[in-house]
PDB file of N, CA and C in Angstrom:
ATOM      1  N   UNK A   1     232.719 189.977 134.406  1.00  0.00           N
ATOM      2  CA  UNK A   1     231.737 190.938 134.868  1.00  0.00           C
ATOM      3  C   UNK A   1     232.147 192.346 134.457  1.00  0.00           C
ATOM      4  N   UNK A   2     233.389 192.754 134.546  1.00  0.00           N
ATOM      5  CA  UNK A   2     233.316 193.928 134.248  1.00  0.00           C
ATOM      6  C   UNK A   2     233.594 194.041 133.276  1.00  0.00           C
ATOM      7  N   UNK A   3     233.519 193.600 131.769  1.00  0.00           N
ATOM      8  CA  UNK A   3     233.360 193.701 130.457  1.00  0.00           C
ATOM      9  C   UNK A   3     231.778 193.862 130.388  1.00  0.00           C
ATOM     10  N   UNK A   4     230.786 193.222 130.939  1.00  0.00           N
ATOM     11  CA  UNK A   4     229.426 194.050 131.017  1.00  0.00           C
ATOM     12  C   UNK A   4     229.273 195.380 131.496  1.00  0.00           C
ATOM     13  N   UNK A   5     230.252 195.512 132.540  1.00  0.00           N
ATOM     14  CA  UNK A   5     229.905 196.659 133.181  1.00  0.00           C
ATOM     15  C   UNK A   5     230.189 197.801 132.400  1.00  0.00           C
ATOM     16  N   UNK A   6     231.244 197.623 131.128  1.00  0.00           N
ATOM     17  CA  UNK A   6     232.058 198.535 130.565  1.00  0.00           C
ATOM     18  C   UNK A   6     231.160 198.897 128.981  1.00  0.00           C
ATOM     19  N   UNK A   7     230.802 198.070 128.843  1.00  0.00           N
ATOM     20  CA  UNK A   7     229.885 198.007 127.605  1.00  0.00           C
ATOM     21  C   UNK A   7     228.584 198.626 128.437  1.00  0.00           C
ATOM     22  N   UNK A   8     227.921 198.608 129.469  1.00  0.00           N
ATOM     23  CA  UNK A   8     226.677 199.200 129.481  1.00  0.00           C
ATOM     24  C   UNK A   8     227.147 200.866 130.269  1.00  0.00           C
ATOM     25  N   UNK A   9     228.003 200.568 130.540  1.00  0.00           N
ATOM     26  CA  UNK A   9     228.836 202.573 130.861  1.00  0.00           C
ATOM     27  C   UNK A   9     229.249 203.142 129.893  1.00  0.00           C
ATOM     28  N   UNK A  10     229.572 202.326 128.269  1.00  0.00           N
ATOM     29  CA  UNK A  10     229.600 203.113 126.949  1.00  0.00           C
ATOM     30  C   UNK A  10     228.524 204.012 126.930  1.00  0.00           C
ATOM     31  N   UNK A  11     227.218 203.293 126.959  1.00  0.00           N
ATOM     32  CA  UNK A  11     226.436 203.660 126.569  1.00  0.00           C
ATOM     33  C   UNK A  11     224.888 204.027 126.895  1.00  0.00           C
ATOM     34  N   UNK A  12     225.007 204.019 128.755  1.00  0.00           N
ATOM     35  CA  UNK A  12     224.458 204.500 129.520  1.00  0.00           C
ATOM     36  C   UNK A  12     225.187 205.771 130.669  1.00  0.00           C
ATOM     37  N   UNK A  13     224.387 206.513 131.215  1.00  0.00           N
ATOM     38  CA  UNK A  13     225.110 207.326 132.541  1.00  0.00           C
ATOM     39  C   UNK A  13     224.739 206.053 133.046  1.00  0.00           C
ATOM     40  N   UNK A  14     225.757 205.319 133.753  1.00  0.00           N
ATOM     41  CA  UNK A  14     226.021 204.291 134.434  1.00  0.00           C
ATOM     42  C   UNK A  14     226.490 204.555 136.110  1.00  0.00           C
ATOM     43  N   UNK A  15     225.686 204.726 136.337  1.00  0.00           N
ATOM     44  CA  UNK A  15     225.542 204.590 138.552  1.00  0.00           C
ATOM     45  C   UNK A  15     226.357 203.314 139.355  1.00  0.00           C
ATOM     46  N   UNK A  16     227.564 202.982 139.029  1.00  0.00           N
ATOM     47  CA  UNK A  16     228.236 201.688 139.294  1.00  0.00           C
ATOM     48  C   UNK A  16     227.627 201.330 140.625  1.00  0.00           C
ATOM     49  N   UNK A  17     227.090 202.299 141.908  1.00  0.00           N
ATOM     50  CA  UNK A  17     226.808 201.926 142.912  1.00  0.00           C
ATOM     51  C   UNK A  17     225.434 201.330 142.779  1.00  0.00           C
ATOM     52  N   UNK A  18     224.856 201.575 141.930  1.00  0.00           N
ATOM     53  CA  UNK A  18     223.339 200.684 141.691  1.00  0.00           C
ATOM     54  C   UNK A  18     223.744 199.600 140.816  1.00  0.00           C
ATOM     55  N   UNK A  19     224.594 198.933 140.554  1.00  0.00           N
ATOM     56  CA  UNK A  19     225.074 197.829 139.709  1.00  0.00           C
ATOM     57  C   UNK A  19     224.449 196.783 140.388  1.00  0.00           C
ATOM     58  N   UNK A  20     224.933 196.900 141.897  1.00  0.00           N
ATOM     59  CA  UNK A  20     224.879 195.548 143.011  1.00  0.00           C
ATOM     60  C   UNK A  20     223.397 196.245 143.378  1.00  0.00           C
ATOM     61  N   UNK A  21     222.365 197.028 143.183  1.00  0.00           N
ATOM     62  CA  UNK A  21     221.040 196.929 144.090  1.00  0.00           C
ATOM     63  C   UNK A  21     220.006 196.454 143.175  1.00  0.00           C
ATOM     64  N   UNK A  22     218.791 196.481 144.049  1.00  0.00           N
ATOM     65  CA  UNK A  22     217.601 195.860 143.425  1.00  0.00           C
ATOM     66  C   UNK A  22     216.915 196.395 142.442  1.00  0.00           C
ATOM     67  N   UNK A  23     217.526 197.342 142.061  1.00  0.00           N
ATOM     68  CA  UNK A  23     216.444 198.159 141.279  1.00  0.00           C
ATOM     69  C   UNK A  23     215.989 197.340 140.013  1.00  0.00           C
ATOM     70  N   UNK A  24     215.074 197.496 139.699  1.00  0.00           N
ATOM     71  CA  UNK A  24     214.452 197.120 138.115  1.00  0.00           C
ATOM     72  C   UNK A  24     214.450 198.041 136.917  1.00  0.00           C
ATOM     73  N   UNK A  25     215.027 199.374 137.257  1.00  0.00           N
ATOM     74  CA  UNK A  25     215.180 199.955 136.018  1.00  0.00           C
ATOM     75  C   UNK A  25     216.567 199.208 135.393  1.00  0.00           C
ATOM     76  N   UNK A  26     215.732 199.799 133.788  1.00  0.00           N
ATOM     77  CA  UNK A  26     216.506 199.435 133.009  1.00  0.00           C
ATOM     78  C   UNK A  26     217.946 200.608 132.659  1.00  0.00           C
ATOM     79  N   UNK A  27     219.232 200.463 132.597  1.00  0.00           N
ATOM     80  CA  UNK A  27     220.104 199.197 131.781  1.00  0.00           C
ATOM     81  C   UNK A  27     220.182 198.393 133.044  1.00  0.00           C
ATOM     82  N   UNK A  28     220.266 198.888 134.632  1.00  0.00           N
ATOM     83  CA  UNK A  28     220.995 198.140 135.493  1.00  0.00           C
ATOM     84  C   UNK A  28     220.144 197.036 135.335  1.00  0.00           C
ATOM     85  N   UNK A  29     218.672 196.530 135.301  1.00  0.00           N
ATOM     86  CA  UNK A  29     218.160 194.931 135.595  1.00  0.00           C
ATOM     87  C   UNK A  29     218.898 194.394 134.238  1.00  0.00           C
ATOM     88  N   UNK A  30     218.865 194.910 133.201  1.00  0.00           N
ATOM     89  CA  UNK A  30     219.403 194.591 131.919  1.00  0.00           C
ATOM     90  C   UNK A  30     220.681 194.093 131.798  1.00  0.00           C
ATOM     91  N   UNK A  31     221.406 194.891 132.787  1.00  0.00           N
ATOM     92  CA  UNK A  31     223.448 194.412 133.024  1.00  0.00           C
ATOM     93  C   UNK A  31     223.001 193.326 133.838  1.00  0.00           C
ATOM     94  N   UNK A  32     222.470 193.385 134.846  1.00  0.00           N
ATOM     95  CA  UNK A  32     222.801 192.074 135.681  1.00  0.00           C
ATOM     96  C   UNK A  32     222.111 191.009 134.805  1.00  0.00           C
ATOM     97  N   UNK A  33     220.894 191.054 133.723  1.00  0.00           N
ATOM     98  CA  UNK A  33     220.392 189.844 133.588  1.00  0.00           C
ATOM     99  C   UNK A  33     221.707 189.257 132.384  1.00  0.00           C
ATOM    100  N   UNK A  34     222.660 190.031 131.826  1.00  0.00           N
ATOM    101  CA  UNK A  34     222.959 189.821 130.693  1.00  0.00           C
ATOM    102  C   UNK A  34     224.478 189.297 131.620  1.00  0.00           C
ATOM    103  N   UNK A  35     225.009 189.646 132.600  1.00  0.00           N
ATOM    104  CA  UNK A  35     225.964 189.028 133.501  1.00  0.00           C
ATOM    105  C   UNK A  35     225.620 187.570 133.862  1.00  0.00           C
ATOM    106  N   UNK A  36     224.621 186.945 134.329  1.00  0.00           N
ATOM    107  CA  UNK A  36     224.306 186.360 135.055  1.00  0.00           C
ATOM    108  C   UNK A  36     224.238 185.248 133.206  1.00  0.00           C
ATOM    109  N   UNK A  37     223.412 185.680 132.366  1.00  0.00           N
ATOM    110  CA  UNK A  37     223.438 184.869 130.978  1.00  0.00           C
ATOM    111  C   UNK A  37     225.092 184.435 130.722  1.00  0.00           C
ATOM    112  N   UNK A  38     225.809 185.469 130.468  1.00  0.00           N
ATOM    113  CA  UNK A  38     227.202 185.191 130.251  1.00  0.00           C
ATOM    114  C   UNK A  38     227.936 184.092 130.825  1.00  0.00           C
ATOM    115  N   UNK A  39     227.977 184.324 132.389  1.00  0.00           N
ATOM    116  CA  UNK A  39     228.326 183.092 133.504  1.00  0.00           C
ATOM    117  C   UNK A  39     228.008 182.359 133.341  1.00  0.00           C
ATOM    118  N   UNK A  40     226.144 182.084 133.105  1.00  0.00           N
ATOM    119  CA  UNK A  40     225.495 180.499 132.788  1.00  0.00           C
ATOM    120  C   UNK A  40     226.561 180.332 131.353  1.00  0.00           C
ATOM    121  N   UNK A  41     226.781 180.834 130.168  1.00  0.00           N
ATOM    122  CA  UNK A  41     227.393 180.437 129.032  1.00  0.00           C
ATOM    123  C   UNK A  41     228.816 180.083 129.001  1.00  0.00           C
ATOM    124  N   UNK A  42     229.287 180.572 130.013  1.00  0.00           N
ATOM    125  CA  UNK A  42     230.751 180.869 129.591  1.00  0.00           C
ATOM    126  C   UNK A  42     231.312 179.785 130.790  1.00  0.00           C
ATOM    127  N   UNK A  43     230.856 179.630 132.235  1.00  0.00           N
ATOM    128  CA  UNK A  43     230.661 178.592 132.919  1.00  0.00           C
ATOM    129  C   UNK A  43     230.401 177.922 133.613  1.00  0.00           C
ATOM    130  N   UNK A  44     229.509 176.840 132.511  1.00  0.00           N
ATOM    131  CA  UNK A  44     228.784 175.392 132.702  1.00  0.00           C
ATOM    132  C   UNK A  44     228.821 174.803 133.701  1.00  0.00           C
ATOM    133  N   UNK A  45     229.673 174.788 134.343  1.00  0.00           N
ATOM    134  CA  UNK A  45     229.686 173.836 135.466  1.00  0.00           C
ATOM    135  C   UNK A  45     229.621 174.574 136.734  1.00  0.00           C
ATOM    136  N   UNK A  46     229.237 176.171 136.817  1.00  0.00           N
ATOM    137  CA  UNK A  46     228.657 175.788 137.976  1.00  0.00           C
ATOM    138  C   UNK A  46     227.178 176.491 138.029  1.00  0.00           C
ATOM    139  N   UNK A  47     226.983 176.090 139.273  1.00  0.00           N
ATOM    140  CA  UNK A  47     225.468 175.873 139.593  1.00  0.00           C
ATOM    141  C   UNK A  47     225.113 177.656 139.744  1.00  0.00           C
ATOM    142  N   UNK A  48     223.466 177.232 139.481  1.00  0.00           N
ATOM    143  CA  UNK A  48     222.803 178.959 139.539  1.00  0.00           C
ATOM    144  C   UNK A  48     223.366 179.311 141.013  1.00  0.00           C
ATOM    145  N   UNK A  49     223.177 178.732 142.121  1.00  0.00           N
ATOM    146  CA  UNK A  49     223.713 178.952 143.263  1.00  0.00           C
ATOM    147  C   UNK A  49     224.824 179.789 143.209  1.00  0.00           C
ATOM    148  N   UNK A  50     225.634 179.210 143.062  1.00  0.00           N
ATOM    149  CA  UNK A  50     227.376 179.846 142.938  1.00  0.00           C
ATOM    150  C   UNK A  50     227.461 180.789 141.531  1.00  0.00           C
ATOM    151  N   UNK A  51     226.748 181.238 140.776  1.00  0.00           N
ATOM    152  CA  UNK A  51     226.402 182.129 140.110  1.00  0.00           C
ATOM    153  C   UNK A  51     225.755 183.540 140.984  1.00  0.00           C
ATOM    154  N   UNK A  52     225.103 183.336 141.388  1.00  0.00           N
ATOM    155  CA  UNK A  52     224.461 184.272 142.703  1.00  0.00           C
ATOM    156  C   UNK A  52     224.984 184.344 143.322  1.00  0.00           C
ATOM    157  N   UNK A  53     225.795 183.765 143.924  1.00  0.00           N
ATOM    158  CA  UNK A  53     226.633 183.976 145.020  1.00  0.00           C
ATOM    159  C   UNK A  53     228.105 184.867 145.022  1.00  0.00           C
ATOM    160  N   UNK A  54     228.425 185.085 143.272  1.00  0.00           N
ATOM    161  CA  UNK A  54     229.312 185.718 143.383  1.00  0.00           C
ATOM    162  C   UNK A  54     228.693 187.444 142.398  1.00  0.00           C
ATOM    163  N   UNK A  55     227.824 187.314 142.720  1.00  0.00           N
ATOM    164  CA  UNK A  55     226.954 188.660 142.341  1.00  0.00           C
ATOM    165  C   UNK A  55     226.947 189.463 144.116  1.00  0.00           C
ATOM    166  N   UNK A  56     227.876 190.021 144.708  1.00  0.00           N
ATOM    167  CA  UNK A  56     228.210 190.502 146.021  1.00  0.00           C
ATOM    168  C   UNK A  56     226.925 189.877 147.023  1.00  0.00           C
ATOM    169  N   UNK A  57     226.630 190.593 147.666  1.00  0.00           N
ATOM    170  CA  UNK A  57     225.588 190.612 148.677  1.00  0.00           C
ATOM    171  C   UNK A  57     224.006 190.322 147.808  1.00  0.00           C
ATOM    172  N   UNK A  58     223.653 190.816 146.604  1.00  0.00           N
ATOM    173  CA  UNK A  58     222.517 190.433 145.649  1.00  0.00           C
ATOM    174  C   UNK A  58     222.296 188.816 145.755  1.00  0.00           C
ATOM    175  N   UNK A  59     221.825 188.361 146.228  1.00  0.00           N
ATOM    176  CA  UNK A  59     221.294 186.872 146.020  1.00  0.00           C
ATOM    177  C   UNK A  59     220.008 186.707 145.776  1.00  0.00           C
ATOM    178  N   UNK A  60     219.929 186.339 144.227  1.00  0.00           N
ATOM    179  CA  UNK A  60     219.050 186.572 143.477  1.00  0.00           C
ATOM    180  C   UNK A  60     218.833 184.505 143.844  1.00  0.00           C
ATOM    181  N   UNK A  61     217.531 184.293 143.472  1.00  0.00           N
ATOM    182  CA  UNK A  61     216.462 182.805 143.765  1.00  0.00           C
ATOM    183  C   UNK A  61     216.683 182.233 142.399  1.00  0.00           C
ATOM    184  N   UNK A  62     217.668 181.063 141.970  1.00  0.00           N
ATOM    185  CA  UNK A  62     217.326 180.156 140.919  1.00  0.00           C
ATOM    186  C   UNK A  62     216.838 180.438 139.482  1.00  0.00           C
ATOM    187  N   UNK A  63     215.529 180.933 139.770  1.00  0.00           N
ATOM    188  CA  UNK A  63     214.311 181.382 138.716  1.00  0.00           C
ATOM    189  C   UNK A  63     214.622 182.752 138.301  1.00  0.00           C
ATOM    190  N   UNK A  64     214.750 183.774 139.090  1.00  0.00           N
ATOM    191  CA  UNK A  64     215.584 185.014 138.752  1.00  0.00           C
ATOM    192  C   UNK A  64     216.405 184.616 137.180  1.00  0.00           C
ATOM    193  N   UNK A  65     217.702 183.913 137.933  1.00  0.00           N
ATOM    194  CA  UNK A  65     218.663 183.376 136.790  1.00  0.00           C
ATOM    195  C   UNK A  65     218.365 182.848 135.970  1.00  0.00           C
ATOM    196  N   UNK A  66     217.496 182.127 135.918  1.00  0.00           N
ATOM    197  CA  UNK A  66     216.589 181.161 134.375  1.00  0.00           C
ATOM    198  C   UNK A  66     215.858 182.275 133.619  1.00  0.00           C
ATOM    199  N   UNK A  67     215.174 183.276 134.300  1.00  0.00           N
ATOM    200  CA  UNK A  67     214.543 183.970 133.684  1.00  0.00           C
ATOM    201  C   UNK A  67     216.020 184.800 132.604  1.00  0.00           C
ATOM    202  N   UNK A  68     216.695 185.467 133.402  1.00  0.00           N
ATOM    203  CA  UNK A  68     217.710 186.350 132.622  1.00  0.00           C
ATOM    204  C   UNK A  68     218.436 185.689 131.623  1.00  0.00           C
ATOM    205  N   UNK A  69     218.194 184.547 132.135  1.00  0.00           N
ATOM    206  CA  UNK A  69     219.143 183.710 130.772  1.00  0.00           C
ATOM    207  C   UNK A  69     217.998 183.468 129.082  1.00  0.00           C
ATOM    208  N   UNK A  70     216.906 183.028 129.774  1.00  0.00           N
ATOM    209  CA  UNK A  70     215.724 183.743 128.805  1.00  0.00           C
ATOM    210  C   UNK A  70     215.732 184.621 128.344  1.00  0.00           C
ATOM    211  N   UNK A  71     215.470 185.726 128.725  1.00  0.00           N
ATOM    212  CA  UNK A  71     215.157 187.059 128.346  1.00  0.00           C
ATOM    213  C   UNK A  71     216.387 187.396 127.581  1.00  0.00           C
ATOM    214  N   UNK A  72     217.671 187.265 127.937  1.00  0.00           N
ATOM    215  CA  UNK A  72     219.037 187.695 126.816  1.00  0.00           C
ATOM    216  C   UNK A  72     218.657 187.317 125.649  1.00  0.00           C
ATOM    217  N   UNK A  73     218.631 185.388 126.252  1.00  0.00           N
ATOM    218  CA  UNK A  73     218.711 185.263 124.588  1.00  0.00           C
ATOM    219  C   UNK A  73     217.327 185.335 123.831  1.00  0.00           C
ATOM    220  N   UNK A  74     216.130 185.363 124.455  1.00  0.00           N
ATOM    221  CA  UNK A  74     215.182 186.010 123.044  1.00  0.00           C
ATOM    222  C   UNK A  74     215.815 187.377 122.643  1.00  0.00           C
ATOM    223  N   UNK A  75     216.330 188.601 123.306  1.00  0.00           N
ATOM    224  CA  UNK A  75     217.097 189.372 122.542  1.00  0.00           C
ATOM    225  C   UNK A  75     218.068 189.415 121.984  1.00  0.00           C
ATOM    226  N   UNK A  76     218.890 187.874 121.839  1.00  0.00           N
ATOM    227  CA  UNK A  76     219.498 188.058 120.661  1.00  0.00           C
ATOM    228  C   UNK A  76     218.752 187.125 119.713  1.00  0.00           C
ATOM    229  N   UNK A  77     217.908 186.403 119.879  1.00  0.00           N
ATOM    230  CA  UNK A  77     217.371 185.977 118.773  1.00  0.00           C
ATOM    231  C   UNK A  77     216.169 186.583 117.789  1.00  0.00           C
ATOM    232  N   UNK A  78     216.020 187.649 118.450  1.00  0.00           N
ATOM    233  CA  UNK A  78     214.796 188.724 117.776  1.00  0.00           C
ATOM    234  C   UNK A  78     215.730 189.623 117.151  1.00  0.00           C
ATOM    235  N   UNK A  79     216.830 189.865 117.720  1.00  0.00           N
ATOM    236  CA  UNK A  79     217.907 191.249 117.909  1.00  0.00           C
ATOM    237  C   UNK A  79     217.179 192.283 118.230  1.00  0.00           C
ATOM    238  N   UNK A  80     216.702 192.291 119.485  1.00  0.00           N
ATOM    239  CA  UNK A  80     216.270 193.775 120.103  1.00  0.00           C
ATOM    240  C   UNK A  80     216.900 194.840 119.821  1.00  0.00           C
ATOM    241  N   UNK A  81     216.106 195.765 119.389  1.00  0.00           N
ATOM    242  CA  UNK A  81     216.636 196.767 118.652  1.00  0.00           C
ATOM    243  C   UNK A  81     217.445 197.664 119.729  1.00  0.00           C
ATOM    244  N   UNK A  82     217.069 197.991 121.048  1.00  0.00           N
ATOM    245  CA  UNK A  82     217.528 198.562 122.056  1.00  0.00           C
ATOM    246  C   UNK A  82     218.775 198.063 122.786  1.00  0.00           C
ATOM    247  N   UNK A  83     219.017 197.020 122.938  1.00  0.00           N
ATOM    248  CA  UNK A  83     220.057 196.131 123.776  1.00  0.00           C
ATOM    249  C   UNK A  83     220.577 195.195 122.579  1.00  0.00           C
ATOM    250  N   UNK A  84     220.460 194.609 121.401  1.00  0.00           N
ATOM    251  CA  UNK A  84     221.070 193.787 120.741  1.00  0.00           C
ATOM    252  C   UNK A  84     222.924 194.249 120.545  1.00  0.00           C
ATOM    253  N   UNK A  85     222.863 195.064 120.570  1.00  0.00           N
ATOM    254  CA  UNK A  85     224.279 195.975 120.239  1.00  0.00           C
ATOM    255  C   UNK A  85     225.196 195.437 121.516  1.00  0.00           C
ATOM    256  N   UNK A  86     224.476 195.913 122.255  1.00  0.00           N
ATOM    257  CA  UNK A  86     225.463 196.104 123.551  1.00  0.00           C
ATOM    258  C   UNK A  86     225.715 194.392 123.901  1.00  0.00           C
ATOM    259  N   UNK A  87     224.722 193.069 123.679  1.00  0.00           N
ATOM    260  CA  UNK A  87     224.756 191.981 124.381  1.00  0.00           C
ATOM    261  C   UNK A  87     226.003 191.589 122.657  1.00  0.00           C
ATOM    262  N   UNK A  88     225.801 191.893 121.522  1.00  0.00           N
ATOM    263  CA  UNK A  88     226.628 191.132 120.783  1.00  0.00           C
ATOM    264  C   UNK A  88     228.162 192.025 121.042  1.00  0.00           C
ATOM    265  N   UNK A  89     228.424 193.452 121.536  1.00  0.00           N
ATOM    266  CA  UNK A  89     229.358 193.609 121.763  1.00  0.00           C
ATOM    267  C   UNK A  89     230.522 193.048 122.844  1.00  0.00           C
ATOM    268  N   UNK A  90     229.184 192.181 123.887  1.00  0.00           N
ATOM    269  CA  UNK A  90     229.507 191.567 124.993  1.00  0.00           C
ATOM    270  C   UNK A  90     230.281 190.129 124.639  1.00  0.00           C
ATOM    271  N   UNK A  91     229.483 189.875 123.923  1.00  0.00           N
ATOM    272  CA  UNK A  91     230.164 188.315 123.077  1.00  0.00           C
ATOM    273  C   UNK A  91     230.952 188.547 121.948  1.00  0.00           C
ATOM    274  N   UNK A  92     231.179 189.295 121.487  1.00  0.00           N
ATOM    275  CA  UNK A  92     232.522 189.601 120.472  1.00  0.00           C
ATOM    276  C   UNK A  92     233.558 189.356 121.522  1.00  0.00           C
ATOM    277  N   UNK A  93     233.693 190.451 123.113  1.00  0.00           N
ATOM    278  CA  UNK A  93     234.722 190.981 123.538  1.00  0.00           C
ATOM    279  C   UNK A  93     234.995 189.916 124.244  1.00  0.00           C
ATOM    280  N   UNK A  94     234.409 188.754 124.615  1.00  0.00           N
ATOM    281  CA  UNK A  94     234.281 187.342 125.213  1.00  0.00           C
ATOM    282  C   UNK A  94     234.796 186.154 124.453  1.00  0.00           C
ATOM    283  N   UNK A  95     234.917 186.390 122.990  1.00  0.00           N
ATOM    284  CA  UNK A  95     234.835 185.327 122.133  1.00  0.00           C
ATOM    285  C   UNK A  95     236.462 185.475 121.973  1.00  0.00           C
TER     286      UNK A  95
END
């Protein structure tokens, strides 16, 4: 988690205290959806549940998490011109 957090504070004014809230602006919905992708990738075995569950007090619903895991990767498979940088810098620093 905090290799996302560090890559989207490169290159945002980054509010660490809005990391953990609801907001929908973008980078923060953008960090958490691209956190939550990583975990589903990196590991498999456990459930969206216990994925959410270790996102603090945020307990995001199942579908939330399916969606973000969507939405990453059509941006890396389009390479969004806005976020492609920051999600392949995420998986370089992972790999």
């Amino acid at each position: 988690m905090m290799i996302v957090k560090e890559e989207f504070s490169k290159r945002f004014e980054f509010d660490m205290n809005r990391w953990y809230s609801t907001t929908r602006e973008m980078p923060y919905a953008l960090a958490r959806m691209t956190y939550y992708y990583y975990a589903r990738m990196q590991c498999p075995t456990l459930t969206l549940k216990e994925i959410s569950r270790s996102f603090s007090d945020l307990k995001q619903h199942h579908t939330t998490l399916l969606h973000a895991c969507t939405a990453v990767q059509n941006m890396i498979d389009t390479k969004d011109a806005l976020y492609y940088d920051i999600i392949m810098a995420i998986h370089n620093r992972l790999q």
